[in-house]
C-alpha atoms as a PDB file:
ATOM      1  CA  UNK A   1       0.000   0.000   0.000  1.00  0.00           C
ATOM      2  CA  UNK A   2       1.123   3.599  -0.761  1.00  0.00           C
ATOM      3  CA  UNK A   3       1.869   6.136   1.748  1.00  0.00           C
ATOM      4  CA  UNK A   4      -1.444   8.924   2.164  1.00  0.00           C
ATOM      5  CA  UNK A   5      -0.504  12.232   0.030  1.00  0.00           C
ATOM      6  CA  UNK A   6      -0.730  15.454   0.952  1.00  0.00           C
ATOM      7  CA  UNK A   7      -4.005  16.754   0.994  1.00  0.00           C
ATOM      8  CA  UNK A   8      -7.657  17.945   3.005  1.00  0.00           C
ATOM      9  CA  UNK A   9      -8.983  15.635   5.339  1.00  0.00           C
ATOM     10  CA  UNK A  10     -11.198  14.384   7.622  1.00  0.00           C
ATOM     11  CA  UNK A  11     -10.635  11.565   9.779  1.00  0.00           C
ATOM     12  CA  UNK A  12     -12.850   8.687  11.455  1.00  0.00           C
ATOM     13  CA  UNK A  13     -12.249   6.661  14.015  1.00  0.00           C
ATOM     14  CA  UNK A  14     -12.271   2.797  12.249  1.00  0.00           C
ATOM     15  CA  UNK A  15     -13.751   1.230  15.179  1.00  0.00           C
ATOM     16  CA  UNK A  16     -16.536   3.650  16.102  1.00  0.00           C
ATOM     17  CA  UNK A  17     -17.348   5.686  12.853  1.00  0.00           C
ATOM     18  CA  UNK A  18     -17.106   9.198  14.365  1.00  0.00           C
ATOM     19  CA  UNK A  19     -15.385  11.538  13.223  1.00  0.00           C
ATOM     20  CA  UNK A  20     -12.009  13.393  14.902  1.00  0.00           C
ATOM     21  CA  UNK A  21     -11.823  17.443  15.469  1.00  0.00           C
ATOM     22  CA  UNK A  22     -11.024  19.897  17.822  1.00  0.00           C
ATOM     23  CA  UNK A  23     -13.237  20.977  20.861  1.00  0.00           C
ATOM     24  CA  UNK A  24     -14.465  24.498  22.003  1.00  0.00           C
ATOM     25  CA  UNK A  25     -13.001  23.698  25.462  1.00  0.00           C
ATOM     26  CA  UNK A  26      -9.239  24.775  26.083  1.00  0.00           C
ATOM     27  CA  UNK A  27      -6.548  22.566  27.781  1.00  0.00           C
ATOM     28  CA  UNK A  28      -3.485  24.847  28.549  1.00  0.00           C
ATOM     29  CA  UNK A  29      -3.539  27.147  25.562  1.00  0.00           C
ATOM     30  CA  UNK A  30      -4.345  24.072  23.011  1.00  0.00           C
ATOM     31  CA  UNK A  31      -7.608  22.105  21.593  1.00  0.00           C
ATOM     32  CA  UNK A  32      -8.157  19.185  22.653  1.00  0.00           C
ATOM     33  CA  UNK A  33      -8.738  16.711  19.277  1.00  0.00           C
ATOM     34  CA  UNK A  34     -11.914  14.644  20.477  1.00  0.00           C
ATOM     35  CA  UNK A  35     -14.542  12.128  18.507  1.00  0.00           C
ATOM     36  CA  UNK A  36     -17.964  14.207  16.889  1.00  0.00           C
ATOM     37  CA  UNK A  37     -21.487  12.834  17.653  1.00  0.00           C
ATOM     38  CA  UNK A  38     -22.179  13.521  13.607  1.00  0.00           C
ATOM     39  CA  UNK A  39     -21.314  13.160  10.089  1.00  0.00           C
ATOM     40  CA  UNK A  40     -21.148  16.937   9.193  1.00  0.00           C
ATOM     41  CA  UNK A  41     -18.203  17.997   7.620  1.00  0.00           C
ATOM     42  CA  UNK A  42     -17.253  21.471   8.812  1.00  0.00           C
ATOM     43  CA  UNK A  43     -13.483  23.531   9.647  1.00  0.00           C
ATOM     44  CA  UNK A  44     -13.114  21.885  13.123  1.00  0.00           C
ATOM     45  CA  UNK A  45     -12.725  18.266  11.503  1.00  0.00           C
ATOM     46  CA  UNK A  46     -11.118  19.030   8.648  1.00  0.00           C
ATOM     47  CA  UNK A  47      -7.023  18.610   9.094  1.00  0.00           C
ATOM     48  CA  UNK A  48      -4.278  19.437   6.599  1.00  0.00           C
ATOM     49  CA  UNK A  49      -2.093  16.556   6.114  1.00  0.00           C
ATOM     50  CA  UNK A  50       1.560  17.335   4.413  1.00  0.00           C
ATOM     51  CA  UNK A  51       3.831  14.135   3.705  1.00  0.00           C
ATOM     52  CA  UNK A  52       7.077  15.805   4.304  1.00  0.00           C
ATOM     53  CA  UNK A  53      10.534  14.930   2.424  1.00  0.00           C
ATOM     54  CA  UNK A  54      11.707  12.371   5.159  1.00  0.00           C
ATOM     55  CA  UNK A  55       8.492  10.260   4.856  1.00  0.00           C
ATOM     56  CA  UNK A  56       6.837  11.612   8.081  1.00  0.00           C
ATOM     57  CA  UNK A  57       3.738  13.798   8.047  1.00  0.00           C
ATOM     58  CA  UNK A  58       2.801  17.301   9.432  1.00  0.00           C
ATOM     59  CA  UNK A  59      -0.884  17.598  10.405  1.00  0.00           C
ATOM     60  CA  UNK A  60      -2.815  20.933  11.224  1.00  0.00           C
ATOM     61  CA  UNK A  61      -6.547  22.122  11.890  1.00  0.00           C
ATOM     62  CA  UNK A  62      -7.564  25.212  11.747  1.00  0.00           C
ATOM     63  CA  UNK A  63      -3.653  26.227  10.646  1.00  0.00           C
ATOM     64  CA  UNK A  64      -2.939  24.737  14.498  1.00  0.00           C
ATOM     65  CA  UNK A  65      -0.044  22.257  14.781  1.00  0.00           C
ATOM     66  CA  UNK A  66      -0.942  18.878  16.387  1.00  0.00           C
ATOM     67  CA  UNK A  67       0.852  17.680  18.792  1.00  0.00           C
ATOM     68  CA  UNK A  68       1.187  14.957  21.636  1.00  0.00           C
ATOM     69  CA  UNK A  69       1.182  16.309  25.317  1.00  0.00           C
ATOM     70  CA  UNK A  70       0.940  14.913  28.371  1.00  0.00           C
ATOM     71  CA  UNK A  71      -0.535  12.148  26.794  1.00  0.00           C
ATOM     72  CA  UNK A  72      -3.459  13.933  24.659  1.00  0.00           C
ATOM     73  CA  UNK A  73      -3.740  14.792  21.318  1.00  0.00           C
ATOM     74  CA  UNK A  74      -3.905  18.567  20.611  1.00  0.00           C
ATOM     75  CA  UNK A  75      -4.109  21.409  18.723  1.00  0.00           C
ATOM     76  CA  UNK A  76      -1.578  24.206  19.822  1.00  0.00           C
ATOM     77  CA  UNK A  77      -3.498  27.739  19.613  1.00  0.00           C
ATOM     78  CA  UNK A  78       0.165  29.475  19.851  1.00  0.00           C
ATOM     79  CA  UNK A  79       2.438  27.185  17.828  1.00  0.00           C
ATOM     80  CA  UNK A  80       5.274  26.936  19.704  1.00  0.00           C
ATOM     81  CA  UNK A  81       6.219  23.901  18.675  1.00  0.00           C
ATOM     82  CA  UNK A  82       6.179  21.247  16.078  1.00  0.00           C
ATOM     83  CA  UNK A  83       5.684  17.738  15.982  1.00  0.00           C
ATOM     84  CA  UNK A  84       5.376  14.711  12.921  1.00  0.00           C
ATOM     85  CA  UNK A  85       3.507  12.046  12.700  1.00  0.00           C
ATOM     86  CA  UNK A  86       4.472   8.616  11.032  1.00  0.00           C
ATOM     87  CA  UNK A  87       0.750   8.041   9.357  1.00  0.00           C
ATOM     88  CA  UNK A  88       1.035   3.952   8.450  1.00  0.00           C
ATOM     89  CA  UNK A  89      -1.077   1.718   6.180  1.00  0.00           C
ATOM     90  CA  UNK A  90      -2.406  -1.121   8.244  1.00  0.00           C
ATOM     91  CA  UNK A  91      -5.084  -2.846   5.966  1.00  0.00           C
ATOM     92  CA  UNK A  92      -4.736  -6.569   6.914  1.00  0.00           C
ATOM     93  CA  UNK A  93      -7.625  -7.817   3.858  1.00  0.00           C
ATOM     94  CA  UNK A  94      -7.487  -7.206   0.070  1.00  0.00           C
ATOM     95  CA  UNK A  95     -10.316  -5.051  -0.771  1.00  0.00           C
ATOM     96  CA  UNK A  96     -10.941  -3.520   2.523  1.00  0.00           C
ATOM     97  CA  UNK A  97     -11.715   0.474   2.971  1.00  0.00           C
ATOM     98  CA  UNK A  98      -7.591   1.694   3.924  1.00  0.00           C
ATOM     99  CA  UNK A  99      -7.177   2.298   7.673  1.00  0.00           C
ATOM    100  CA  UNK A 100      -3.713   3.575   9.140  1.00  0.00           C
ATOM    101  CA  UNK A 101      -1.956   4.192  12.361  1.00  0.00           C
ATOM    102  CA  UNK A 102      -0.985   8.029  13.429  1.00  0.00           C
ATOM    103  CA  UNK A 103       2.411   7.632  15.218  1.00  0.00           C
ATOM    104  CA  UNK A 104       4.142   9.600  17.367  1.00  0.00           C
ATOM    105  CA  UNK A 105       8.158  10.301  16.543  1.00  0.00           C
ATOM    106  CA  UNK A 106      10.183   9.452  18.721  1.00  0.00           C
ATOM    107  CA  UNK A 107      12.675  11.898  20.228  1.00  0.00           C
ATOM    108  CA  UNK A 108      15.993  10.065  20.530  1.00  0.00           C
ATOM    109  CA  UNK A 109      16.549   5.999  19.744  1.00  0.00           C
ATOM    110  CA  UNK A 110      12.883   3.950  19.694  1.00  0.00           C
ATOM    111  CA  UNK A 111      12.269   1.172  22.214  1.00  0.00           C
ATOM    112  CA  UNK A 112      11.098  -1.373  20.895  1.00  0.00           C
ATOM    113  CA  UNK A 113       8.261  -3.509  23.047  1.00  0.00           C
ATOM    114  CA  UNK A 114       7.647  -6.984  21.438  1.00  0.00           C
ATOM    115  CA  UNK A 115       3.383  -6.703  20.400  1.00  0.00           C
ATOM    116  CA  UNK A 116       3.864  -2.713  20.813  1.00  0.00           C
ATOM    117  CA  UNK A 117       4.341  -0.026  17.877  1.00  0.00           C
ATOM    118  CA  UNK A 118       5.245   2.730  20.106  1.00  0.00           C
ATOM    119  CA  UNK A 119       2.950   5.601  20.522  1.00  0.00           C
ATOM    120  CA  UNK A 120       0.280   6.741  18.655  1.00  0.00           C
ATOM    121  CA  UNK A 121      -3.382   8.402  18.687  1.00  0.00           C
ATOM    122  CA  UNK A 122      -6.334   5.939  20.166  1.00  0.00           C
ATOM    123  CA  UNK A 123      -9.503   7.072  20.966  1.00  0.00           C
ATOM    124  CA  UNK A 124      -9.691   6.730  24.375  1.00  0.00           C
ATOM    125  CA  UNK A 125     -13.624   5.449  24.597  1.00  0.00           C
ATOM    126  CA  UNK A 126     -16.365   5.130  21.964  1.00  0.00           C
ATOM    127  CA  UNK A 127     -18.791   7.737  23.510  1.00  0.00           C
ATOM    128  CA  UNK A 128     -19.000  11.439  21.288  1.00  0.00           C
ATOM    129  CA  UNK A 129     -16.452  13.662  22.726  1.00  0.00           C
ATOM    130  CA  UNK A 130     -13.906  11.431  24.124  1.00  0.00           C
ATOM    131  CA  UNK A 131     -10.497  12.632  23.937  1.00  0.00           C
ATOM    132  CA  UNK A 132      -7.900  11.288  21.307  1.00  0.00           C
ATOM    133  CA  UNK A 133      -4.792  10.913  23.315  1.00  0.00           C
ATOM    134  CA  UNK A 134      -1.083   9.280  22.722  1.00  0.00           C
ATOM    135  CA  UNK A 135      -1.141   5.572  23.548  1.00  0.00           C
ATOM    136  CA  UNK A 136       0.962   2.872  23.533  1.00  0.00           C
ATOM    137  CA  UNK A 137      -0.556   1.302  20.439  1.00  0.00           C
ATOM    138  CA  UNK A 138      -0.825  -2.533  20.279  1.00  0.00           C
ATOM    139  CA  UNK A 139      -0.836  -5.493  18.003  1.00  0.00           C
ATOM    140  CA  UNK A 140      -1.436  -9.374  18.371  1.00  0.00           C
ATOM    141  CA  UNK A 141      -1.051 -11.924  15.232  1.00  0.00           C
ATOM    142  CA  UNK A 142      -1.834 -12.455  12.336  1.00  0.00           C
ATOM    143  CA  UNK A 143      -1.807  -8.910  12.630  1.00  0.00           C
ATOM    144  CA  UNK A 144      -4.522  -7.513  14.433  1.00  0.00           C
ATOM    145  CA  UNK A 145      -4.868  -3.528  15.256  1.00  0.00           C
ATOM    146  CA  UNK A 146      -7.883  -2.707  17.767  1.00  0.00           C
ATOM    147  CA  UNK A 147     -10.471  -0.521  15.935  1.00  0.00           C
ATOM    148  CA  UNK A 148      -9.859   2.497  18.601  1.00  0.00           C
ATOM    149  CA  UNK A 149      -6.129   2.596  16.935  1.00  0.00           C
ATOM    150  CA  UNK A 150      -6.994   2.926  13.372  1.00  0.00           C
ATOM    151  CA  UNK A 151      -8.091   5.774  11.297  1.00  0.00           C
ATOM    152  CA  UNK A 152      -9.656   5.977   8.184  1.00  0.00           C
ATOM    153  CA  UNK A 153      -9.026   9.369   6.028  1.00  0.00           C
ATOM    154  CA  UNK A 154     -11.626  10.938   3.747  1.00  0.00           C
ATOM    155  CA  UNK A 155     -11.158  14.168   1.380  1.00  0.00           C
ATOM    156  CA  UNK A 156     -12.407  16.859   2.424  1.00  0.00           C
ATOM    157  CA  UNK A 157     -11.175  19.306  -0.084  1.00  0.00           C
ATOM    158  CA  UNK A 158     -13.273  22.476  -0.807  1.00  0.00           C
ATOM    159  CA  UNK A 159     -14.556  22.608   3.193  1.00  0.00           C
ATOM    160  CA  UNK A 160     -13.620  26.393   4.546  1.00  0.00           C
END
């Protein structure tokens, strides 16, 4: 499978169907990215994905950098930092709609944890309005990915 190009987005949640954006509340100067109760597509779920030269990806909503901290996914209001994303293809059957893992880079060498692919964004629980956060994503054979660990991307372009 190819790596996901550039492009307008939104993303759902594989194992629950909602959709991903930012919410209205603040969390230390940053929006926290949490699931949608419905299928509109409007500016707060609609993320600009850039595959950069080194193969990882820079994602944005709203022109806001997201980032890991403290363990949630967020939007930083006041970008003062950066982060990249390793977005991987993780379909498992021929045929089947494309589903990927959002990664977190590591800083420094990666440890690796046998059944563990590092961190990455899970949905913490299927209700509307849980909180994406950074997880220690997981696999068992022959390989199996838990639906709250895989995203599915659809285009958005042309959504202000």
């Amino acid at each position: 499978m190819t790596a996901l190009p550039s492009g307008v987005y939104t993303i759902k949640n594989d194992g629950t169907g909602q959709a991903i954006g930012t919410s209205a509340d603040k969390f230390f100067g940053s929006l926290p990215i949490q699931s949608t109760d419905d299928d509109l597509v409007r500016p707060d779920i609609v993320f600009n994905i850039d595959l950069l030269g080194n193969g990882n990806y820079s994602i944005k909503v709203h022109g806001h950098p997201v980032v890991g901290i403290n363990g949630k996914v967020v939007a930083l209001i006041s970008p003062v930092m950066q982060s990249e994303w390793r977005i991987v293809p993780r379909n498992i059957y021929p045929g089947t709609l494309p589903v990927y893992t959002i990664e977190q880079i590591e800083l420094g060498p990666p440890i690796h944890i046998p059944g563990t692919l590092g961190q990455g964004w899970v949905l913490k629980a299927p209700e509307a309005g849980s909180d994406v956060v950074v997880s220690t994503l997981i696999f068992t054979g022959p390989p199996f990915y838990p639906p709250e660990q895989l995203w599915v991307f659809g285009d958005a372009r042309g959504v202000n």
